[in-house]
Protein backbone atom coordinates (compact mmCIF):
# COMPACT_ATOMS: atom_id res chain seq x y z
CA UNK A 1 129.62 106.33 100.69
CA UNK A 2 129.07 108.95 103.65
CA UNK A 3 125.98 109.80 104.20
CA UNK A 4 127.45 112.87 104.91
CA UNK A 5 128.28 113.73 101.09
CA UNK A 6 126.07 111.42 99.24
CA UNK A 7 123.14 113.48 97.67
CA UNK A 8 119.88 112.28 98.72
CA UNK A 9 118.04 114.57 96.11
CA UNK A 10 119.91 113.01 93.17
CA UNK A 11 117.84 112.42 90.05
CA UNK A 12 117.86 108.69 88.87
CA UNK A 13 119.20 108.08 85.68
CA UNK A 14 119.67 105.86 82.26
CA UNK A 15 118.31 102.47 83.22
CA UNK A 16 117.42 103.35 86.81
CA UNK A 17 114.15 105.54 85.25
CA UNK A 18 112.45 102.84 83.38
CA UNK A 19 112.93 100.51 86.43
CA UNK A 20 111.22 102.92 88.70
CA UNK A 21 108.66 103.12 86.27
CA UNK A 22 108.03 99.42 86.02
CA UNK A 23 108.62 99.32 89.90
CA UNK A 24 105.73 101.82 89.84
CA UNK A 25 102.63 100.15 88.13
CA UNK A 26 104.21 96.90 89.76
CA UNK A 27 103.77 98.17 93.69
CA UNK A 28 100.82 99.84 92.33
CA UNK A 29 99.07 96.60 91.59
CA UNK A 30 99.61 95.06 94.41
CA UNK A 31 96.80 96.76 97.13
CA UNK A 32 93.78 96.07 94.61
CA UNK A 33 95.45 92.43 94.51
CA UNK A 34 95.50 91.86 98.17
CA UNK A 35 92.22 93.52 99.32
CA UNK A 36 90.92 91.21 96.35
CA UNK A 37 92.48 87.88 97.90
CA UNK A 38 91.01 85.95 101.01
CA UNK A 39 94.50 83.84 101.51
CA UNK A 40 95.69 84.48 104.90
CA UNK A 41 97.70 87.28 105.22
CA UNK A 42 100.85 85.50 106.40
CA UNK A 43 100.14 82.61 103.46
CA UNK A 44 99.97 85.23 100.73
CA UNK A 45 103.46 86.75 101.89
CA UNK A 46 104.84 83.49 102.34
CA UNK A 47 104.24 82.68 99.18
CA UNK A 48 104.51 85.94 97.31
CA UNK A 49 108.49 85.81 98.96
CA UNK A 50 109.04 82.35 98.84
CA UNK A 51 108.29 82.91 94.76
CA UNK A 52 110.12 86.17 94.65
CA UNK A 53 113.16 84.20 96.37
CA UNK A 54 112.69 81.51 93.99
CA UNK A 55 113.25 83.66 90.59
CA UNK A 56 116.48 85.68 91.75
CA UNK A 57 118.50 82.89 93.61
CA UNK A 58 119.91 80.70 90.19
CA UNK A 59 121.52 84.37 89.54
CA UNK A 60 122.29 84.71 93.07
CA UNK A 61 124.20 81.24 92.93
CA UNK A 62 126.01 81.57 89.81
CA UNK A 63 127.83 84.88 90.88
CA UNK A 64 129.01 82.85 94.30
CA UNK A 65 128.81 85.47 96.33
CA UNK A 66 126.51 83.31 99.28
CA UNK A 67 129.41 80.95 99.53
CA UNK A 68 132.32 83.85 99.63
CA UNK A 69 133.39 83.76 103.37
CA UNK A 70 133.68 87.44 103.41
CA UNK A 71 130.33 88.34 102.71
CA UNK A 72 128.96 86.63 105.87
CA UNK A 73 128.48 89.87 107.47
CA UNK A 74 126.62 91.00 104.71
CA UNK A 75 124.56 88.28 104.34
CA UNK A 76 123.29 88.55 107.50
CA UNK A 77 122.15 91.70 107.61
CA UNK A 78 120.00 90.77 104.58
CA UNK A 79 118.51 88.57 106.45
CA UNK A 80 117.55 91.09 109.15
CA UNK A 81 116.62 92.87 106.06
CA UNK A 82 113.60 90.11 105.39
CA UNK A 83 112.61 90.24 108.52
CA UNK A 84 111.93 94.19 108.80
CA UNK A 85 110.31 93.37 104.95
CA UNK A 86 108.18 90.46 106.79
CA UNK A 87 106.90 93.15 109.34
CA UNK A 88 106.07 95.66 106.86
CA UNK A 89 103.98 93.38 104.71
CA UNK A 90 102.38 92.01 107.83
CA UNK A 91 101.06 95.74 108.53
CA UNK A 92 100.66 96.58 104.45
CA UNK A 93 98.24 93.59 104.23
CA UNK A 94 96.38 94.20 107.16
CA UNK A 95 95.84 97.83 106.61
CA UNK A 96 94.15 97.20 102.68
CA UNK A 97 91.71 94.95 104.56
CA UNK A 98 91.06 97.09 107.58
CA UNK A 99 91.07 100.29 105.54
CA UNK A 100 90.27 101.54 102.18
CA UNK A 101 92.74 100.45 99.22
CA UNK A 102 93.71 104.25 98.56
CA UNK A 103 93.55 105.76 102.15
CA UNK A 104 96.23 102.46 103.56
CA UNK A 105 98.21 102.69 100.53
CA UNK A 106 98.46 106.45 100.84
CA UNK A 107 99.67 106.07 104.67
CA UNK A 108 102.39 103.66 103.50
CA UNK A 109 103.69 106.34 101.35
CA UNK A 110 104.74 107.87 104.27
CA UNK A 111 108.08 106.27 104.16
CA UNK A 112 110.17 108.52 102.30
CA UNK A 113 109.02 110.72 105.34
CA UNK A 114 110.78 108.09 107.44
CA UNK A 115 113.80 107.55 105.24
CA UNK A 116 114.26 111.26 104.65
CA UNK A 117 114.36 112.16 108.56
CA UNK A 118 116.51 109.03 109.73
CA UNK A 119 119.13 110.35 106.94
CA UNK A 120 118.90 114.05 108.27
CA UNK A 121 119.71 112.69 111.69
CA UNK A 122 122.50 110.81 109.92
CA UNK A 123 123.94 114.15 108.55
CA UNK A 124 122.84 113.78 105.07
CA UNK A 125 122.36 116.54 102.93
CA UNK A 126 118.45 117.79 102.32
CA UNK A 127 117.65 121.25 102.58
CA UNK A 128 114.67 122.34 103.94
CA UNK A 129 113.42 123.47 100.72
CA UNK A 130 113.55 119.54 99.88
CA UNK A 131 111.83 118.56 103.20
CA UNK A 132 108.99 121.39 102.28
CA UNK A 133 108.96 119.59 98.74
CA UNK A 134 108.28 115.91 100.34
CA UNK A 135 105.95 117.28 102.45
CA UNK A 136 103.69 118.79 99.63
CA UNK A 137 103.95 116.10 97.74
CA UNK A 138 102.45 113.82 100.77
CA UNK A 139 99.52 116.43 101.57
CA UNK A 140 98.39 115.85 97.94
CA UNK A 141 98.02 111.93 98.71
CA UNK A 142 95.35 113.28 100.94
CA UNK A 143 93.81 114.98 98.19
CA UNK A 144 93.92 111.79 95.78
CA UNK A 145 92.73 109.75 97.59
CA UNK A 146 89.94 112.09 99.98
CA UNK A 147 91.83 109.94 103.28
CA UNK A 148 89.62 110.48 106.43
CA UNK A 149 90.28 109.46 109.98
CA UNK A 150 87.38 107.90 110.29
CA UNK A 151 85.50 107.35 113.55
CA UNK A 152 85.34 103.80 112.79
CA UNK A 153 87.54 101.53 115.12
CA UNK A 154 88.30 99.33 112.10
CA UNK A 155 89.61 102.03 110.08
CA UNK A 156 91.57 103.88 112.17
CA UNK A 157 93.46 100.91 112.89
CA UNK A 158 94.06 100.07 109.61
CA UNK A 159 95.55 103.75 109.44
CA UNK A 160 97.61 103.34 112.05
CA UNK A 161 98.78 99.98 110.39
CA UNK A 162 99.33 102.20 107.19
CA UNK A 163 101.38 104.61 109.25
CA UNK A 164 103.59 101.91 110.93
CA UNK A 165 104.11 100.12 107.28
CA UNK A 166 105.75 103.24 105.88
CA UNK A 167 108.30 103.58 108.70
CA UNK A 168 109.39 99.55 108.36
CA UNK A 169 109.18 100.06 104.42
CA UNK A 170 112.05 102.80 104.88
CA UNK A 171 114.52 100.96 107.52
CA UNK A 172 113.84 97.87 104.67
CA UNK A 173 115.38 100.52 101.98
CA UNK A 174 118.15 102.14 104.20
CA UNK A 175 119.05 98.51 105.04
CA UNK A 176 119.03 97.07 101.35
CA UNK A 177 120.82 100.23 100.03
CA UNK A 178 123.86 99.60 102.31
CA UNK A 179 124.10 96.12 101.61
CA UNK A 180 124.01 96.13 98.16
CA UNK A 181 127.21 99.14 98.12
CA UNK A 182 128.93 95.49 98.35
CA UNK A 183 126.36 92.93 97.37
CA UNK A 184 124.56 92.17 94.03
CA UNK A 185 120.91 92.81 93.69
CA UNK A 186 120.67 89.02 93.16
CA UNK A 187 122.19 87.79 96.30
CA UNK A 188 120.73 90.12 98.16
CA UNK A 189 116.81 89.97 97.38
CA UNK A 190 117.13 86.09 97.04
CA UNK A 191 118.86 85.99 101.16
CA UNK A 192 116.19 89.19 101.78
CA UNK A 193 112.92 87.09 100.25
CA UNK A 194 113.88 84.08 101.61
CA UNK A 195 114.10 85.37 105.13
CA UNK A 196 110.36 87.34 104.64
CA UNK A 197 109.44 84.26 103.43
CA UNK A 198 110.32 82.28 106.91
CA UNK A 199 109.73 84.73 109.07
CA UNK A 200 105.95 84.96 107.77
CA UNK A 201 105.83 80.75 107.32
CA UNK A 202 106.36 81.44 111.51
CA UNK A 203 103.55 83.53 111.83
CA UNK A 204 101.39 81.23 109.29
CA UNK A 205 102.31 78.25 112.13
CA UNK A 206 101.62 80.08 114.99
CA UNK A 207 98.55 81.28 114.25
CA UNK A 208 97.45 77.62 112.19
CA UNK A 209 96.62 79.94 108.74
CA UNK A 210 96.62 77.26 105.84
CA UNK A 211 99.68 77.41 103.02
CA UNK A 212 97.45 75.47 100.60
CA UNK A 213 94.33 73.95 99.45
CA UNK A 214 93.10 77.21 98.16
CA UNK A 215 90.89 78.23 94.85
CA UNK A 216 92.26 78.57 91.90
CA UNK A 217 91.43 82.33 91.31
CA UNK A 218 93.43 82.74 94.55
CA UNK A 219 96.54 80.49 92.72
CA UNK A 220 96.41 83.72 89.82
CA UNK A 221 96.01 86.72 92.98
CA UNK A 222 99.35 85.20 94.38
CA UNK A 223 100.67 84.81 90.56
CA UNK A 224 99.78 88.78 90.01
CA UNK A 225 101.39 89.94 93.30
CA UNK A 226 104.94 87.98 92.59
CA UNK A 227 105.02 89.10 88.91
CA UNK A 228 104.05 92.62 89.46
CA UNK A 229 104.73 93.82 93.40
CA UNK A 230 107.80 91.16 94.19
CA UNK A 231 109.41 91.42 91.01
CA UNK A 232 108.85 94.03 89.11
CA UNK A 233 108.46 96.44 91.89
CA UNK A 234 111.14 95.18 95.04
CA UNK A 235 113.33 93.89 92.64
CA UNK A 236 113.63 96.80 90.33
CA UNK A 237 113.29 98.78 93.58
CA UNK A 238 116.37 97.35 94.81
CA UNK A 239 118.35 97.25 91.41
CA UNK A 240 118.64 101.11 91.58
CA UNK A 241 119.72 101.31 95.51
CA UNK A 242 123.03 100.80 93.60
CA UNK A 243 122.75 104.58 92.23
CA UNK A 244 119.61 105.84 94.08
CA UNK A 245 119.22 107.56 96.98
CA UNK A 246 116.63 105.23 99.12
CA UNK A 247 115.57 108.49 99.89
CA UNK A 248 114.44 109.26 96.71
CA UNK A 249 113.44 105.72 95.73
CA UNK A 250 110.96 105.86 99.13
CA UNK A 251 109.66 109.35 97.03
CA UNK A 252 109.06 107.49 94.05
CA UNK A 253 106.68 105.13 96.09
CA UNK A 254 104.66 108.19 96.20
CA UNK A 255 103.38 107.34 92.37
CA UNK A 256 102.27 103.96 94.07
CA UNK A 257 98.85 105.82 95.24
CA UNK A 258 97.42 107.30 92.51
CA UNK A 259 97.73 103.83 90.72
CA UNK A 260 96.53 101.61 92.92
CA UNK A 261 93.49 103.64 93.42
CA UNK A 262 92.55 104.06 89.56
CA UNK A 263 93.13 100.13 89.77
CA UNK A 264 90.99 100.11 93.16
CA UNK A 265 88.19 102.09 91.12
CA UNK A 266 87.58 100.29 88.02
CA UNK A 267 88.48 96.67 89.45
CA UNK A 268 87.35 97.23 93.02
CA UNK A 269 84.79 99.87 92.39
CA UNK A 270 86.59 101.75 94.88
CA UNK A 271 85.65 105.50 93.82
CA UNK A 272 88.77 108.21 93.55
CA UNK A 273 87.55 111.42 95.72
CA UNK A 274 87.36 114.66 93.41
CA UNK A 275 90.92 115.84 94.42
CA UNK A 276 92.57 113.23 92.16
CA UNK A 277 93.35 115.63 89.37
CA UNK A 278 95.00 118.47 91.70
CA UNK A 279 96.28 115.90 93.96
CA UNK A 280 98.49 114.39 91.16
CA UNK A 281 99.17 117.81 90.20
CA UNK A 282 100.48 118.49 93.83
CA UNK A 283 102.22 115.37 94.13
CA UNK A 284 104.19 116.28 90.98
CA UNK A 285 105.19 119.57 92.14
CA UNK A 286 106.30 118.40 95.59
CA UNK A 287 108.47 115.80 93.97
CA UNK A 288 109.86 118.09 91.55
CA UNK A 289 110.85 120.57 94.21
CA UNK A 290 112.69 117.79 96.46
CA UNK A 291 114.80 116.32 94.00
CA UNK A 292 115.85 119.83 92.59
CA UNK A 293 116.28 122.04 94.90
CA UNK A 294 119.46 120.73 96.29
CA UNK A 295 120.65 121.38 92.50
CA UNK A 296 119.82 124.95 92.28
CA UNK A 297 121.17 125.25 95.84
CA UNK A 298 124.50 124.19 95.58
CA UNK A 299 124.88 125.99 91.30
């Protein structure tokens, strides 16, 4: 559909909710997890894709759909998909162990930001009302989480890898939710994984990180991350691109922060700053304001 008609405020519902929900506490998990792990960072997402890929392709094969000659085209722009996916990992990973867990993960939440002015520029419909919505509901990530630019060289850079994360995590959505107008969920993450997956096993050659040989505590890190970030929260991401808005689905990320930093604070010790409470309370507003004021607009 147009992005010229389709509305990019549109509330999710029936099963779409609970699978934004899961997708919630399982993205959620998944900063605590990596700043815990020592792998490599281009290890961890080779395996944490190659897995992902792994559980979705025996559905992916029995609908046939890699083997149809018509979706060739489609295919392929998974694959560029996986590599844009690759990229933002790369930058995700780096930034939870340049940065604090809360401050990176609250920079990555900038992609609806993205998502929401690449569709504008597209012609799709968001009032400004909306815009003013999404942007209150990012200032409150500030409060959660108490994010300072630091003067430290280390942590600005793992803002700045925060910042770039968001914007790759968006053309990732806009990508997926145009390929899977045509293409099962199934097909799709299995060709998109599998392409992260090589991409990263690239960048694990090239700069000689090991893929194995690692403690076993680091085995059940890797286990935690494909359970809960992969599959519960791309997956189930990418399920409701079929019916969601990737603008809206990059909004829902928001929720991402304020778990992994209670995680972050009673696993990591990572202390919450004081505007937790009225952050979340912000965060709720701003979100509630984007996806309905299109509604009350156009009654």
């Amino acid at each position: 559909m147009s992005t010229r008609t389709h509305d990019h405020t549109a509330l999710p519902q029936g099963r779409d909710i609970p699978f934004l929900v899961a997708g919630i506490f399982g993205i959620g998990s998944s900063g605590p997890l990596i700043a815990k792990s020592s792998m490599p960072i281009s290890s961890l997402i080779f395996w944490r894709n190659l897995g992902g890929a792994l559980i979705m392709a025996p559905f992916a094969i029995k609908s046939g759909e890699l083997t149809a000659p018509k979706n060739r085209r489609l295919i392929g722009i998974s694959a560029i998909a996986g590599v844009f996916l690759a990229a933002h990992f790369l930058t995700f990973f780096a930034a939870m162990r340049f940065t604090s867990v809360a401050a990176g993960t609250a920079l990555a939440a900038l992609q609806p930001i993205f998502a929401a002015l690449y569709m504008k520029i597209r012609g799709a419909r968001i009032s400004t009302q909306s815009l003013g919505g999404m942007m209150l509901a990012f200032a409150s990530l500030f409060l959660i989480t108490g994010v300072d630019f630091t003067v430290s060289t280390r942590a600005f850079v793992g803002d700045l890898l925060g910042i770039l994360c968001g914007a790759l995590a968006a053309a990732y959505l806009i990508i997926g939710s145009g390929v899977q107008k045509s293409l099962s969920t199934s097909s799709y993450t299995t060709i998109c994984f599998t392409s992260c997956a090589i991409t990263t096993l690239l960048g694990s050659w090239i700069t000689h990180s090991p893929l194995l040989h690692f403690p076993a505590i680091q085995w059940i890190y890797l286990l935690g991350l494909i359970v809960g970030a992969q599959f519960l929260g791309h997956t189930l991401f990418n399920m409701t691109l079929k019916r969601v808005s990737p603008v809206v689905v990059s909004l829902i990320v928001f929720f991402e922060v304020p778990v992994a930093a209670i995680i972050a604070w009673f696993w990591l010790h990572q202390r919450p700053s004081a505007g937790t409470i009225p952050g979340i309370i912000g965060l709720l507003v701003g979100c509630a304001i984007f996806v309905l004021r299109n509604k009350v607009e156009g009654d």
